[in-house]
Protein backbone atom coordinates (compact mmCIF):
# COMPACT_ATOMS: atom_id res chain seq x y z
CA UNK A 1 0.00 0.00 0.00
CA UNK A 2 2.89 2.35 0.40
CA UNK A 3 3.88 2.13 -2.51
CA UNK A 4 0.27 2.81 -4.14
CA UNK A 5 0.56 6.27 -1.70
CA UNK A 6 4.03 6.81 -3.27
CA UNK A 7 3.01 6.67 -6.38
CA UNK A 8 -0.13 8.80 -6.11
CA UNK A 9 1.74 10.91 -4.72
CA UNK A 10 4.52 11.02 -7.59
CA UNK A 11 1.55 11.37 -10.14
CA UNK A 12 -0.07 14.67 -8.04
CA UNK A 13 2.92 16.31 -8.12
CA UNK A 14 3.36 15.85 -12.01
CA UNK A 15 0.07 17.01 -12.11
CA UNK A 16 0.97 20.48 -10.51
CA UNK A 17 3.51 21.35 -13.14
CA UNK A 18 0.75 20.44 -15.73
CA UNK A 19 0.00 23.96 -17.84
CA UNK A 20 -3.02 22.50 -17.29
CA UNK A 21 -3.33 22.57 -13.65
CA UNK A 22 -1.23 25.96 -13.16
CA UNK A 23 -3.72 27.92 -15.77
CA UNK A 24 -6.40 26.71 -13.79
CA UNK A 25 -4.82 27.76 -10.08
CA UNK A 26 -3.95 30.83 -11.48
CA UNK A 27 -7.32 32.11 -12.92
CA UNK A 28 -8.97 30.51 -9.37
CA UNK A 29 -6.31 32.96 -7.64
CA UNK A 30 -7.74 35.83 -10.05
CA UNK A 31 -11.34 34.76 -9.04
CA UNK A 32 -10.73 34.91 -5.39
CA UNK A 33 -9.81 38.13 -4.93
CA UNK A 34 -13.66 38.85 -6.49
CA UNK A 35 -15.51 37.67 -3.46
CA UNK A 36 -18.87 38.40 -4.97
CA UNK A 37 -17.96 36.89 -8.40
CA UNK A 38 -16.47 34.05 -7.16
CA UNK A 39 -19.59 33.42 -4.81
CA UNK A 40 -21.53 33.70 -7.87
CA UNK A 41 -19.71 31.11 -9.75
CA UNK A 42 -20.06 28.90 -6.45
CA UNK A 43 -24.08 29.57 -7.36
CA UNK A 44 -23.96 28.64 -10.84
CA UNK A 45 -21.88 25.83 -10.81
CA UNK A 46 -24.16 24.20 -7.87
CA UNK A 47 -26.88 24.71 -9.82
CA UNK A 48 -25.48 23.42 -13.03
CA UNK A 49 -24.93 20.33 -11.47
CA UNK A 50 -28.02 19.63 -10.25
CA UNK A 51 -29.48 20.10 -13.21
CA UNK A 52 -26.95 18.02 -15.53
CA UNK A 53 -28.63 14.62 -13.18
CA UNK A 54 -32.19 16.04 -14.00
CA UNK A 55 -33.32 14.45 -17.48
CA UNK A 56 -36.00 15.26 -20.31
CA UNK A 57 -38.22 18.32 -19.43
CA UNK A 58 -36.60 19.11 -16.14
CA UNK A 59 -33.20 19.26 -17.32
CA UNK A 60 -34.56 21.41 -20.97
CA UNK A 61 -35.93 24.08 -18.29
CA UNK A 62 -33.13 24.11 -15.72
CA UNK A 63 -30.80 24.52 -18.05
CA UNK A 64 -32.97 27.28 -20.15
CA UNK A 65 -33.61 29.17 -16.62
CA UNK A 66 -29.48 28.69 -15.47
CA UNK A 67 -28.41 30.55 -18.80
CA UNK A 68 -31.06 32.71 -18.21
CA UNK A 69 -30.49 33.72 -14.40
CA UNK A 70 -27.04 33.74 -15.09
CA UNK A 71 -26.27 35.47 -18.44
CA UNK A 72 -24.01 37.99 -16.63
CA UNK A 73 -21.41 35.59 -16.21
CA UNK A 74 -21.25 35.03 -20.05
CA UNK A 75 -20.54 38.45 -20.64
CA UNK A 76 -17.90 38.77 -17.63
CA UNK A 77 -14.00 37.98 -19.07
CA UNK A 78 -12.99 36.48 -15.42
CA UNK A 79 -15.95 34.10 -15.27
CA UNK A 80 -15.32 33.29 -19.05
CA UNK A 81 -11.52 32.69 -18.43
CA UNK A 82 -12.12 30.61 -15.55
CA UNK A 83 -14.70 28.15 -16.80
CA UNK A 84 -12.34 27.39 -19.98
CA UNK A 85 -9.55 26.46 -17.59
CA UNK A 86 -11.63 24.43 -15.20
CA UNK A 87 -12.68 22.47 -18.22
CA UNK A 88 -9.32 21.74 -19.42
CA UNK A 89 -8.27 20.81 -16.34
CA UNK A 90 -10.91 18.51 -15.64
CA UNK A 91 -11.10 17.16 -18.80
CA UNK A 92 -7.37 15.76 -18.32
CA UNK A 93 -8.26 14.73 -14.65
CA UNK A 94 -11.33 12.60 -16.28
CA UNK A 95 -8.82 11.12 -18.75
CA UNK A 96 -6.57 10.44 -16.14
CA UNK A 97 -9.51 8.91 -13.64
CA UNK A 98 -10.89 6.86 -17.46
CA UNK A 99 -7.83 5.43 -17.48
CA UNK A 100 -7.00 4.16 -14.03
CA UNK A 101 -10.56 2.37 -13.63
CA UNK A 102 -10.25 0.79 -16.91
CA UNK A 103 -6.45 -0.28 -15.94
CA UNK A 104 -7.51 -1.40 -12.46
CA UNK A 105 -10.59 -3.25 -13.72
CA UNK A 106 -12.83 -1.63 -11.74
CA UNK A 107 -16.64 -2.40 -12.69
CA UNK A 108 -17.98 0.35 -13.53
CA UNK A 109 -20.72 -0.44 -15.97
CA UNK A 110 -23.37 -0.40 -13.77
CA UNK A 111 -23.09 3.48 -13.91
CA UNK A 112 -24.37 2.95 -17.52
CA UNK A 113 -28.04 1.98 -16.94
């Protein structure tokens, strides 16, 4: 088991030196010092995934009223900035997670119905 930690630990480290990872930190530092936008991202994001496990009509109309209530945020750099970093760096921490279930053989297709 120590040497699972040891090399999780090895791989989080590479991670941090990931442009990835650092573009992501940085615009999250940006965001911070906006207490009231960064609240409001907290807001939106909450609600975004609540909706995303709603399905047919629900999820049409939450996600109609979330661009709605929250248009501001498309029109705000920061916010803008910050959601295209969080999505490239969780789109290489979903690789990442794709690839060490499917290596480990962990069942997982029960998720799929």
């Amino acid at each position: 088991m120590n040497e699972m930690k040891q090399l999780m630990t090895e791989l989080t480290d590479r991670l941090r030196k990931t442009n990835e990872y650092n573009q992501y930190i940085n615009v999250l530092s940006r965001l911070k010092q906006d207490p009231e936008l960064y609240a409001r991202i907290g807001d939106y994001r909450r609600r975004s995934l609540w909706i995303q496990m709603q399905e047919g009509e629900a999820f049409i109309q939450g996600n109609n009223g979330l661009q709605k209530d929250f248009a501001d945020l498309q029109e705000n750099g920061l916010a803008n900035e910050f959601f295209a970093a969080e999505h490239q760096y969780i789109a290489m921490v979903k690789e990442l997670q794709e690839q060490f279930l499917e290596g480990s053989a962990v069942e997982t297709s029960f998720l799929e119905g």
